[in-house]
C-alpha atoms as a PDB file:
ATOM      1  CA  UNK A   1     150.494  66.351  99.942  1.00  0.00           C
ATOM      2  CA  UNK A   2     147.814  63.534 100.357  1.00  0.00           C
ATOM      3  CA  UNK A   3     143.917  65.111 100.501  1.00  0.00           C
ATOM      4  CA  UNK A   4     141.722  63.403 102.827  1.00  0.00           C
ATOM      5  CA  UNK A   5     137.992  63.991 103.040  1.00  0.00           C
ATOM      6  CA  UNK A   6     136.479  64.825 106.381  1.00  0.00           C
ATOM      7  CA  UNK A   7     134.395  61.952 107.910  1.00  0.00           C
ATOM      8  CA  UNK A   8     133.296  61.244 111.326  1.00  0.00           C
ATOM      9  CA  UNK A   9     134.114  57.342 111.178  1.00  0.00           C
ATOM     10  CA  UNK A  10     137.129  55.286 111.127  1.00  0.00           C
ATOM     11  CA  UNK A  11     135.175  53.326 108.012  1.00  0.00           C
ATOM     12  CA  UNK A  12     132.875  54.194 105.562  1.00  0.00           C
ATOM     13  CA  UNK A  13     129.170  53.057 106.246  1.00  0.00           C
ATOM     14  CA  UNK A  14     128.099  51.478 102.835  1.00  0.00           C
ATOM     15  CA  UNK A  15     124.480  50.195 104.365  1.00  0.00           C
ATOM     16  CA  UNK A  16     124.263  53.468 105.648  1.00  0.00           C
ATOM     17  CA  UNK A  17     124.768  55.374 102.473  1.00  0.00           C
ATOM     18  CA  UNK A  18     122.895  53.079 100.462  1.00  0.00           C
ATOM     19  CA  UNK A  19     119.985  53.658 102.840  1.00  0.00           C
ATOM     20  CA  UNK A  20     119.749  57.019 102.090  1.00  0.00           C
ATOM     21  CA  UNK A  21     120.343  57.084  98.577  1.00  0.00           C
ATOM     22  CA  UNK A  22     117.190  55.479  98.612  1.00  0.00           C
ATOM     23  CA  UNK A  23     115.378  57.621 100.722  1.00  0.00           C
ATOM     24  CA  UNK A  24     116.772  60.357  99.259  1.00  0.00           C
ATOM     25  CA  UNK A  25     118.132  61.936 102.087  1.00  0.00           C
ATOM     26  CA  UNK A  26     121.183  64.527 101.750  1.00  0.00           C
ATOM     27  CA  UNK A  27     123.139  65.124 104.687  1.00  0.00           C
ATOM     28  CA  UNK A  28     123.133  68.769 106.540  1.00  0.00           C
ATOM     29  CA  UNK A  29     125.719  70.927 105.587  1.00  0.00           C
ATOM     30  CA  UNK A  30     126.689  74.502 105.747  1.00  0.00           C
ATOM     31  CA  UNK A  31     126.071  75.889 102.494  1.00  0.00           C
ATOM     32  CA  UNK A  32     128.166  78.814 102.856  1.00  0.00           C
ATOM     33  CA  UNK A  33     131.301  76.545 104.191  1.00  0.00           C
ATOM     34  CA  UNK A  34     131.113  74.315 101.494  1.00  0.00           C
ATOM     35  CA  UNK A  35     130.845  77.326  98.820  1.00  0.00           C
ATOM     36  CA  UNK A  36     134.005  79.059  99.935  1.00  0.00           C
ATOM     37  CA  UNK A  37     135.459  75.468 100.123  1.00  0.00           C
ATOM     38  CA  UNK A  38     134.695  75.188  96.450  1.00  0.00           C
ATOM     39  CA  UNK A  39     135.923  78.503  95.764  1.00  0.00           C
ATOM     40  CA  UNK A  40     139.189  77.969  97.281  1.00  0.00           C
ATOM     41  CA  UNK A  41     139.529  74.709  95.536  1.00  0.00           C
ATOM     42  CA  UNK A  42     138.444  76.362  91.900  1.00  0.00           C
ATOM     43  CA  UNK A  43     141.029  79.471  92.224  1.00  0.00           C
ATOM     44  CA  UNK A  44     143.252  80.742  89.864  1.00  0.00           C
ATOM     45  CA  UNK A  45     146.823  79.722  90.531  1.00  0.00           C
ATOM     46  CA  UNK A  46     149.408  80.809  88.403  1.00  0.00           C
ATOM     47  CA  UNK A  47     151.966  77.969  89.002  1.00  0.00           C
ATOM     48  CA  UNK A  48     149.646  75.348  88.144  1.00  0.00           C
ATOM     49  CA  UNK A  49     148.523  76.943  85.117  1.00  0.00           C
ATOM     50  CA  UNK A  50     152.297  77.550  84.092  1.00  0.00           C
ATOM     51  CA  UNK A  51     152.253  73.720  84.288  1.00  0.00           C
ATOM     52  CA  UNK A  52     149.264  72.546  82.762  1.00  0.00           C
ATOM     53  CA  UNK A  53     149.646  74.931  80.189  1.00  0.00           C
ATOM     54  CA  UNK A  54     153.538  74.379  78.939  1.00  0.00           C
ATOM     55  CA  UNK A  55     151.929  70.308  79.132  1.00  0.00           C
ATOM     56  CA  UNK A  56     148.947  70.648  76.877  1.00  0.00           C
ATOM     57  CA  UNK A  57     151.600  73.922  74.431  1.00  0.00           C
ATOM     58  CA  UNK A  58     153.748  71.023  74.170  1.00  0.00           C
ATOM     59  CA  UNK A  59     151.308  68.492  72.950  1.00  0.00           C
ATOM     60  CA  UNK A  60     149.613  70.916  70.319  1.00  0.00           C
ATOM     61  CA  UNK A  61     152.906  71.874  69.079  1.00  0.00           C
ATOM     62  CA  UNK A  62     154.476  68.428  68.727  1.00  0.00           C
ATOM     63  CA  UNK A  63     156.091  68.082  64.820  1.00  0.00           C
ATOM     64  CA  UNK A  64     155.841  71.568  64.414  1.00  0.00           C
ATOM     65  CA  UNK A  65     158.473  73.631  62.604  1.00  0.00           C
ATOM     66  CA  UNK A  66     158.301  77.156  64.751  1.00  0.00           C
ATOM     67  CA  UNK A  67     160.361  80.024  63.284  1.00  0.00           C
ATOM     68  CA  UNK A  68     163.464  80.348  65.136  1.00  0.00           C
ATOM     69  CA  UNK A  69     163.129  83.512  67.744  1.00  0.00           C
ATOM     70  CA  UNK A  70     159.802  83.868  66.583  1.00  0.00           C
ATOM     71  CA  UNK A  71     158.268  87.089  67.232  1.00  0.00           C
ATOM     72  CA  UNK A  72     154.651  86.421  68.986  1.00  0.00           C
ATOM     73  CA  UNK A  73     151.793  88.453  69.011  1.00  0.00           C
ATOM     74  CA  UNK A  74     149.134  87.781  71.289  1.00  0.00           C
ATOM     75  CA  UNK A  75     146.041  89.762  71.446  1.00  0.00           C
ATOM     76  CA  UNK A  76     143.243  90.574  74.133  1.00  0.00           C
ATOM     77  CA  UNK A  77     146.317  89.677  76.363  1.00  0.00           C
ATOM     78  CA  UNK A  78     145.551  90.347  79.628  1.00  0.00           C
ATOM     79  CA  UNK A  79     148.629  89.808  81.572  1.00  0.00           C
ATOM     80  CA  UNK A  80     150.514  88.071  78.923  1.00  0.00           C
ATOM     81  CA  UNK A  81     150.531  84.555  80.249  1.00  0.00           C
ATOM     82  CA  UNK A  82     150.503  82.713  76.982  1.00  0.00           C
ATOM     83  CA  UNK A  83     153.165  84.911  75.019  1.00  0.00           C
ATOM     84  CA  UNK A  84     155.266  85.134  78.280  1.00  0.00           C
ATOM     85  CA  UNK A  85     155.410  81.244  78.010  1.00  0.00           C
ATOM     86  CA  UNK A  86     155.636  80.504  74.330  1.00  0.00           C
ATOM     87  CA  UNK A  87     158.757  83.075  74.609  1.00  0.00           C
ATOM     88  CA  UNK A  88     160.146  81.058  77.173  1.00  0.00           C
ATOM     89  CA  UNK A  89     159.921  77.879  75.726  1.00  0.00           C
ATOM     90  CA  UNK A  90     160.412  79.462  71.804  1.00  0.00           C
ATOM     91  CA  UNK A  91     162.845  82.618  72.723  1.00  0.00           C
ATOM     92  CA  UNK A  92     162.647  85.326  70.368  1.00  0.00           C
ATOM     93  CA  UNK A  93     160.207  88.216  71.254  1.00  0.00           C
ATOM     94  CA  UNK A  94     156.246  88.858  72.345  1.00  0.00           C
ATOM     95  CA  UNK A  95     154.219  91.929  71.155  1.00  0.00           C
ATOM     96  CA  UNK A  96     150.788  92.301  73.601  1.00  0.00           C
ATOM     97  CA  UNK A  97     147.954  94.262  73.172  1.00  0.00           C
ATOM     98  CA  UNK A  98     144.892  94.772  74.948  1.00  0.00           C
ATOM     99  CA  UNK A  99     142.788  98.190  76.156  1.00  0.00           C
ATOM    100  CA  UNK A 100     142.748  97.525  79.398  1.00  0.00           C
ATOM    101  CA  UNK A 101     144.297  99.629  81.833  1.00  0.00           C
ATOM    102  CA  UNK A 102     143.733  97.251  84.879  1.00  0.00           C
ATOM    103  CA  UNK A 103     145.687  94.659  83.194  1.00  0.00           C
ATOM    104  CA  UNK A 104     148.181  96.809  81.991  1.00  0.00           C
ATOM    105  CA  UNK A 105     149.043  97.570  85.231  1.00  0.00           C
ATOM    106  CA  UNK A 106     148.651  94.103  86.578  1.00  0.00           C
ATOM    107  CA  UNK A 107     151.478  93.352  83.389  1.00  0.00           C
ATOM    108  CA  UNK A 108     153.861  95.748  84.778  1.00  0.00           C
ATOM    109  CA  UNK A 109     153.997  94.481  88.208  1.00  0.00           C
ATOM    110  CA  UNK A 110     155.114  91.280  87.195  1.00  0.00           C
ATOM    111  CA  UNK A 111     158.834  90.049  87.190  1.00  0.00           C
ATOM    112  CA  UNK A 112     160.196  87.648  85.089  1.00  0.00           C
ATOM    113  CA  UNK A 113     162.772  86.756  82.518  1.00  0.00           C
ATOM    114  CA  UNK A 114     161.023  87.070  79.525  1.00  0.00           C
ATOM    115  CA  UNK A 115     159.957  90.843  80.243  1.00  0.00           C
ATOM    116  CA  UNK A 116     162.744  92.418  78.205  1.00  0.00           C
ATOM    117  CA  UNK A 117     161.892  90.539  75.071  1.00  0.00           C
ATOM    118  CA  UNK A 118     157.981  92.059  75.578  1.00  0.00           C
ATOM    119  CA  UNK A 119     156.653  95.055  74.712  1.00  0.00           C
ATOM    120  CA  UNK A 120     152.589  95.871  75.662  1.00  0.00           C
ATOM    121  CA  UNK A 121     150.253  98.284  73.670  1.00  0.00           C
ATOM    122  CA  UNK A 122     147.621  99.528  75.406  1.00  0.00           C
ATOM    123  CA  UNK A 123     145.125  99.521  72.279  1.00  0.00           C
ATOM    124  CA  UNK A 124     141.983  98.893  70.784  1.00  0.00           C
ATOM    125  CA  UNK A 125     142.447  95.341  69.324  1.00  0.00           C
ATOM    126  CA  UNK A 126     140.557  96.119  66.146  1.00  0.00           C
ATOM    127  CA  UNK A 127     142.749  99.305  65.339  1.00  0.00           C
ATOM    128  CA  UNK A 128     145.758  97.516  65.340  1.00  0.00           C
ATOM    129  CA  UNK A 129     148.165  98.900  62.981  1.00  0.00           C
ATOM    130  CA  UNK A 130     151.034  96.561  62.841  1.00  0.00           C
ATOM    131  CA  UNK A 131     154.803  97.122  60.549  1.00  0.00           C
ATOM    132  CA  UNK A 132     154.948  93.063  59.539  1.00  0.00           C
ATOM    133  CA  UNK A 133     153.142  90.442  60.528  1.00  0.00           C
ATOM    134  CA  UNK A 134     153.644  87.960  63.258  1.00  0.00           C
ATOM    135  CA  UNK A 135     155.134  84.485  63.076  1.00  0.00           C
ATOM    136  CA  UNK A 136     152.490  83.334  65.319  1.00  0.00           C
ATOM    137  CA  UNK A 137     149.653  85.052  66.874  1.00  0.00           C
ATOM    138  CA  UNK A 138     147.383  83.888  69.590  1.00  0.00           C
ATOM    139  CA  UNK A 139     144.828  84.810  72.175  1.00  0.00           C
ATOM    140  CA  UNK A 140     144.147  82.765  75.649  1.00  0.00           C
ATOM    141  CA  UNK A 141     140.214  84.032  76.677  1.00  0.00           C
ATOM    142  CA  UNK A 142     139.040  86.044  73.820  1.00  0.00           C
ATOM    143  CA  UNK A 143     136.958  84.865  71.076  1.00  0.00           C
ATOM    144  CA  UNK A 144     134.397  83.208  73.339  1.00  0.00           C
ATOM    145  CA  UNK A 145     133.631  86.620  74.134  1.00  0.00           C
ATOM    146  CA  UNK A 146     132.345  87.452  70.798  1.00  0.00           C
ATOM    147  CA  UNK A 147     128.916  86.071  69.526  1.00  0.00           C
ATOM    148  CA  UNK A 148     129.654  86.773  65.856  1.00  0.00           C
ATOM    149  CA  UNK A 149     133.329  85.127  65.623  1.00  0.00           C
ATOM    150  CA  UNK A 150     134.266  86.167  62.155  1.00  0.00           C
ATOM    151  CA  UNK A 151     135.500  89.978  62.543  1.00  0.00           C
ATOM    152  CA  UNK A 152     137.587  88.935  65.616  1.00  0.00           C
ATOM    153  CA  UNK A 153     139.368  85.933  64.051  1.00  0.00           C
ATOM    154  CA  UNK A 154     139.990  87.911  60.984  1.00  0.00           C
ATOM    155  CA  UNK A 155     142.163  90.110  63.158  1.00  0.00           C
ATOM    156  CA  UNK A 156     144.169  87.079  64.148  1.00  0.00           C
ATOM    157  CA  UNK A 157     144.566  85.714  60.565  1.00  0.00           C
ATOM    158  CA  UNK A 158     145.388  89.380  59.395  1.00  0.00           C
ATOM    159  CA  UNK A 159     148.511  90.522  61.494  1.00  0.00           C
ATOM    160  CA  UNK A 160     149.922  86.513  60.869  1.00  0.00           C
ATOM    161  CA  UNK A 161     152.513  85.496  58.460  1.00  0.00           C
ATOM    162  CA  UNK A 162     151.013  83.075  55.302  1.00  0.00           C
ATOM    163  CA  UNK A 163     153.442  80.450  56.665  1.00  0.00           C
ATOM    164  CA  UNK A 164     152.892  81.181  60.797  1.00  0.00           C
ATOM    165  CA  UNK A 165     150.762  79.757  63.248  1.00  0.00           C
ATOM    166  CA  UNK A 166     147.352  80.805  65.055  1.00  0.00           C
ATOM    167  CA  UNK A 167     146.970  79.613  68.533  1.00  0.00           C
ATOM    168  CA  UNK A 168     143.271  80.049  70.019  1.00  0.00           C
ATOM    169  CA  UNK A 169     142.833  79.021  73.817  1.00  0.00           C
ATOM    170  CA  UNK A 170     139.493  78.839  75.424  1.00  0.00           C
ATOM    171  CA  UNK A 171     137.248  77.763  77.768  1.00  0.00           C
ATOM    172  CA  UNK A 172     135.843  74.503  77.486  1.00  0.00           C
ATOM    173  CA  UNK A 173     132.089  73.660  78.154  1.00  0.00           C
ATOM    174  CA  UNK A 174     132.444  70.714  80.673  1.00  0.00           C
ATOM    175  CA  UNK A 175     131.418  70.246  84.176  1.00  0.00           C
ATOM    176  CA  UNK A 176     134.110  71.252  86.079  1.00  0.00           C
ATOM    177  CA  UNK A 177     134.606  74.731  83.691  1.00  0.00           C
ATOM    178  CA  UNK A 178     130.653  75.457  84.563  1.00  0.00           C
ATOM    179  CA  UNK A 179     131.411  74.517  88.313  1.00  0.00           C
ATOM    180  CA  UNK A 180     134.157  77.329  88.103  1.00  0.00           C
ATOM    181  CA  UNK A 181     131.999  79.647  87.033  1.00  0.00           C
ATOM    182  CA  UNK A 182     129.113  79.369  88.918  1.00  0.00           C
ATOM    183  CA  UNK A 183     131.589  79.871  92.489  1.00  0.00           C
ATOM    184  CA  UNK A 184     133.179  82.947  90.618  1.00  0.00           C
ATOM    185  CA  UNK A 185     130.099  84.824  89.560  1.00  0.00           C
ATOM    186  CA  UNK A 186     132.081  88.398  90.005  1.00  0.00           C
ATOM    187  CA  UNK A 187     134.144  87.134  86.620  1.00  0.00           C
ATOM    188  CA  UNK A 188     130.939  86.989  85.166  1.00  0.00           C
ATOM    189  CA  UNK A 189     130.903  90.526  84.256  1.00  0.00           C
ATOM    190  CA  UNK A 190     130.006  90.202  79.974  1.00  0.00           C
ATOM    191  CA  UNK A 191     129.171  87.501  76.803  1.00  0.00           C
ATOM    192  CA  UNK A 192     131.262  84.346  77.220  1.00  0.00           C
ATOM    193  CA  UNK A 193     130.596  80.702  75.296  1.00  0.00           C
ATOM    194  CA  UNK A 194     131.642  77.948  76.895  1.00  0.00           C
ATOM    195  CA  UNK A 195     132.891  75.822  73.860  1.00  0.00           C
ATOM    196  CA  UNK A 196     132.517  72.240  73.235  1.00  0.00           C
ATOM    197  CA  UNK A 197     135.486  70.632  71.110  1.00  0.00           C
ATOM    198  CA  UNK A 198     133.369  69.762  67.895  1.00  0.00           C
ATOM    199  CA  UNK A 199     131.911  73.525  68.286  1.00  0.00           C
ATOM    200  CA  UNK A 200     134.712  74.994  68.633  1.00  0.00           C
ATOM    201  CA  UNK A 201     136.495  73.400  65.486  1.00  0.00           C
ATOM    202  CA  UNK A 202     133.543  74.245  63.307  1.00  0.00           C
ATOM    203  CA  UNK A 203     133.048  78.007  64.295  1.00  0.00           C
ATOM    204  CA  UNK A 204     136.418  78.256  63.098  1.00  0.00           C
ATOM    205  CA  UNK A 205     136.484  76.476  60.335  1.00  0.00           C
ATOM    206  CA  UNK A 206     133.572  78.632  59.436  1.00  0.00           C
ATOM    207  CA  UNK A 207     134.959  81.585  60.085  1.00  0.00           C
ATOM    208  CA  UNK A 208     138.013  80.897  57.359  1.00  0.00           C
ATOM    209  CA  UNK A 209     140.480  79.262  59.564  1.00  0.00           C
ATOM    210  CA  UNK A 210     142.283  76.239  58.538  1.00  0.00           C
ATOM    211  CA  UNK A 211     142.716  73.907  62.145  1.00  0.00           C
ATOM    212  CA  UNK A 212     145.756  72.044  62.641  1.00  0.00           C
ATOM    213  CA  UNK A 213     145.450  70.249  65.826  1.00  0.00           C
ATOM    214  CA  UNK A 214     143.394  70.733  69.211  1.00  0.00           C
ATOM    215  CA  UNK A 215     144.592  69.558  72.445  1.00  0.00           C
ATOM    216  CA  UNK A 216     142.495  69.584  75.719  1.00  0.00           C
ATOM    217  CA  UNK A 217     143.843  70.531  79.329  1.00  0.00           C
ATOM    218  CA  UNK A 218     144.207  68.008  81.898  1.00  0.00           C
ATOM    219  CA  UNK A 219     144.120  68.431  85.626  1.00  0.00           C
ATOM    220  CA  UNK A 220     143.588  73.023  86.091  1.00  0.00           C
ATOM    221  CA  UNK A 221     140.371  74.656  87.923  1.00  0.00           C
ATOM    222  CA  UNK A 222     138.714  74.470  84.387  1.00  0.00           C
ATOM    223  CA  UNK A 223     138.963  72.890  81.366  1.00  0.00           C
ATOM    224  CA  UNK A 224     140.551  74.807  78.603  1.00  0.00           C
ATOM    225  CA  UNK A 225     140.954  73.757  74.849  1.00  0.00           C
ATOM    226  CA  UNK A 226     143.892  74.800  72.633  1.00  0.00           C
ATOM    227  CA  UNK A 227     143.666  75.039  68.844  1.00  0.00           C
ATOM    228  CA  UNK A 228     146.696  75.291  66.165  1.00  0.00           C
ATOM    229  CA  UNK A 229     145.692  76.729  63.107  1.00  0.00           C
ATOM    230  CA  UNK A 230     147.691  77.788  60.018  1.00  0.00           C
ATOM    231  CA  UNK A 231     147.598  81.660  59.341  1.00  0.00           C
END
């Protein structure tokens, strides 16, 4: 599908724009069409991310020897999304936790192939009592939620094997995460940093964590940023 801008003209009036540039004139517009324009535009969409996100898993995980049928634990997990894919791509089996009975439910009303190979615990993160640890262990949305970083990354280096993998996900502080925000204020509900790159890599490195690789997403409704670390 080809998107073409609304105009009123068969060609674009360059003296005309130019003109008011100048004068600093902004054309009329309805503010409240153009915000649930935006809106639309900046929505989640499942498929896309499925896409965007296998592209930049790949990238981050290029070279990388991952256990075979690794068991995956992924924590503040919402709906799953990352461990659902990392099983598909990986196999083996996904372990999610989270203490939230909205997305708990949201979890079970989802079909897919992967759901026999998951099991969800509806839990308090931080109370976590596991058997063995994980071959990898990741969160998609999480840390960025805590101000002091060290307690919650601890929990990730914790239930992960000496030899396994850490994958951290989050928002990215760019323009087009910030415009996403701003047209979704009703997500806006608690704490959340919006994370530069170099930020990102030095809160955890401070926090203990040994980074591997980062890899940046290209072309959702925000910008996320990926990080491999060693556990």
């Amino acid at each position: 599908m080809i998107y073409t801008t609304k105009n009123t003209g068969a060609v674009f009036n360059w003296d005309e724009y130019f003109m008011k540039l100048k004068n600093g004139e902004v054309a009329a517009f309805n503010v409240e069409s153009y915000f649930h324009n935006v809106r639309d535009l900046l929505s989640e969409n499942a498929h896309l991310l499925a896409l965007v996100l296998g592209d930049v898993l790949r990238k981050l995980l290029r070279g990388v020897q991952i256990q075979p049928e690794p068991r995956v634990l992924e924590l503040g997990a919402g709906t799953g999304f990352l461990t659902r894919l990392l099983v598909t791509m990986y196999g083996g089996s996904g372990a999610l936790v989270d203490n939230c009975r909205t997305s708990f439910d949201a979890y079970n009303r989802i079909k897919d192939k992967s759901e026999n190979r998951i099991t969800y615990q509806l839990e308090d993160l931080f109370a976590l009592k596991v058997a063995e640890p994980f071959d990898i262990v990741c969160s998609f949305g999480l840390i960025e939620h805590f101000k002091e970083k060290q307690e919650i990354l601890s929990i990730h280096r914790e239930h992960c094997r000496p030899d396994g993998y850490i994958i951290l996900i989050v928002p990215m502080d760019s323009f087009l995460t910030r415009a996403y925000y701003e047209v979704h204020p009703e997500i806006n509900l608690g704490y959340r940093e919006l994370l530069t790159k170099k930020t990102a890599l030095e809160q955890i490195q401070t926090c203990g964590l040994q980074p591997v690789r980062a890899e940046a997403s290209q072309g959702y409704v925000y910008d996320f940023l990926t990080v491999l670390c060693k556990g």
